[in-house]
Structure formats: C-alpha cells, structure tokens
Protein backbone atom coordinates (compact mmCIF):
# COMPACT_ATOMS: atom_id res chain seq x y z
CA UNK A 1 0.00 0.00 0.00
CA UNK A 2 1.44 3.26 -0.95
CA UNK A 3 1.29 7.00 0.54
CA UNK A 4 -1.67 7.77 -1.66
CA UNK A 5 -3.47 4.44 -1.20
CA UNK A 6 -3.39 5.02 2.30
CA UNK A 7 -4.85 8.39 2.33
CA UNK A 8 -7.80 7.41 0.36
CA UNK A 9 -9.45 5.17 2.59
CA UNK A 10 -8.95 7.52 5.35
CA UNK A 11 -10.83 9.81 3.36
CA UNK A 12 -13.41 6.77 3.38
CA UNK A 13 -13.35 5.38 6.26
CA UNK A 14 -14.35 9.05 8.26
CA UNK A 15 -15.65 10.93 5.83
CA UNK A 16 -12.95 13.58 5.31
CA UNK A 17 -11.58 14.80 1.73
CA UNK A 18 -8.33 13.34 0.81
CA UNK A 19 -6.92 16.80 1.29
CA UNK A 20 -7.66 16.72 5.24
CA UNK A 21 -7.02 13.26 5.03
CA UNK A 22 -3.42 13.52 3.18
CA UNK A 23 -2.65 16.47 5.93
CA UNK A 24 -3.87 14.59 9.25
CA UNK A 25 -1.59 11.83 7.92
CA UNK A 26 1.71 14.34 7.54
CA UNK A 27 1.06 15.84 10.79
CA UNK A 28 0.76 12.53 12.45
CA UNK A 29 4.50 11.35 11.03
CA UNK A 30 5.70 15.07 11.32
CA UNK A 31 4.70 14.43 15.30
CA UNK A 32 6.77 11.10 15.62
CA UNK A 33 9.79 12.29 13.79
CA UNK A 34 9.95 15.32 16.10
CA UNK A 35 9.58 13.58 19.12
CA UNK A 36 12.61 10.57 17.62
CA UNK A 37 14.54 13.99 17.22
CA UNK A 38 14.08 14.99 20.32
CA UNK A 39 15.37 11.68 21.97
CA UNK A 40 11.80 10.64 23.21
CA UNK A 41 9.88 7.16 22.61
CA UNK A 42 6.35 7.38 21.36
CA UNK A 43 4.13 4.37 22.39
CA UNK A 44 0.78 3.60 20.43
CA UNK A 45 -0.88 1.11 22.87
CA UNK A 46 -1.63 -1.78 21.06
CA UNK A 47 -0.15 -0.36 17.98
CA UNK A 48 3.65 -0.08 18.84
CA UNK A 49 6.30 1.94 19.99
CA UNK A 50 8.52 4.01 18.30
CA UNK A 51 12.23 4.47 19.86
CA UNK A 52 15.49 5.88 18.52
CA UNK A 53 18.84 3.41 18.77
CA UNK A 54 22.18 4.14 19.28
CA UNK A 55 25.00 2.42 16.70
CA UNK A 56 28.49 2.09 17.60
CA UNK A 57 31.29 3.12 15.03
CA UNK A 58 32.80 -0.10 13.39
CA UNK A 59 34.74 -1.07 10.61
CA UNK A 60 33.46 -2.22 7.56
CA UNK A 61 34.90 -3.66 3.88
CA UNK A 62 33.74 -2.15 0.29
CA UNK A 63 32.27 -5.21 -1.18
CA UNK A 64 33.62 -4.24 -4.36
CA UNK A 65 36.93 -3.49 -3.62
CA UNK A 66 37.53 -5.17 -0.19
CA UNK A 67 38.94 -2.14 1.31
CA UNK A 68 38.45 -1.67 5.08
CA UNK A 69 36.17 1.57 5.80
CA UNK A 70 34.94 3.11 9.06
CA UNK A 71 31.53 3.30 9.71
CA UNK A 72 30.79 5.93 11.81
CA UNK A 73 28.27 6.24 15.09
CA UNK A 74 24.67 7.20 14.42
CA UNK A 75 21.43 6.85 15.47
CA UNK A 76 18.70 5.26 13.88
CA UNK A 77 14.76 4.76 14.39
CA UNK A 78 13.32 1.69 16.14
CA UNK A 79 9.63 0.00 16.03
CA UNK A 80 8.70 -2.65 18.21
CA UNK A 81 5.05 -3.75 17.79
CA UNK A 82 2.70 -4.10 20.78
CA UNK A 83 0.80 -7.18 21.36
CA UNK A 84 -2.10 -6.59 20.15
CA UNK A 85 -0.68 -5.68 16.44
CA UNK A 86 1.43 -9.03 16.27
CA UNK A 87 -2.00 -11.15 17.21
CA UNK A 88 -3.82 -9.51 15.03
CA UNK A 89 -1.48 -10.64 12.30
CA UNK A 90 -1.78 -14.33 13.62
C-alpha cells in the first residue's frame, strides 16, 4: 500500500476529503519524527512503539573493492510492535 493508497481510505473510512485526510496523515508522522529527534519514545498502545537506537562506530569492507572503511556512530529509528498488532497478524 502506498502513501496515496493510504490516504484514500482515510478519506473513506471518516468521511474527510483526501486533502484533510493527506494532511492529518503528515502531521501525524511530522509528530513522531519530532519527538525521535528529540530523543523521546512514542508508544501507540496496542499499535507499537517508536524508539530511537544508538549504533556504535565499526569497521566495515567495500564489497567491491575489499577495502576496510569506518563506519561511523549514528542513530537510527526503532519500532517494536505491541501485542495486540502481532495477534492480530496471527
């Protein structure tokens, strides 16, 4: 399902034009990437929980070449899915 797809049946499913529905979407995963920036973990209950993760620097090797490279520290986003998300995929 894409972007677009997604917004539609919003639109549908509560009766809002895909306009509203395309912005209450944006502002929704504005929100959580603001709040990743920010260092904080946003929890959906029974949805999921979004979290940002810490990577060490380490060396890695150019597959092409096989040259050693350093990788450098960074942090990335997390999801862990609540319970009620995974059994509803069961």
């Amino acid at each position: 399902m894409t972007k677009a797809e997604l917004i539609e049946k919003i639109s549908k499913e509560v009766s809002l034009s895909k306009a509203d529905s395309g912005r209450a979407l944006n502002t929704i995963i504005d929100n959580i990437v603001k709040a990743l920036k920010k260092g904080e973990k946003l929890t959906l209950v029974g949805f999921g929980t979004f979290s940002v993760s810490k990577r060490k620097a380490r060396i890695g090797r150019n597959p092409q070449t096989g040259a050693t490279i350093k990788i450098a520290a960074r942090k990335v986003p997390k999801f862990s899915a609540g319970k009620a998300f995974k059994d509803a995929l069961k």
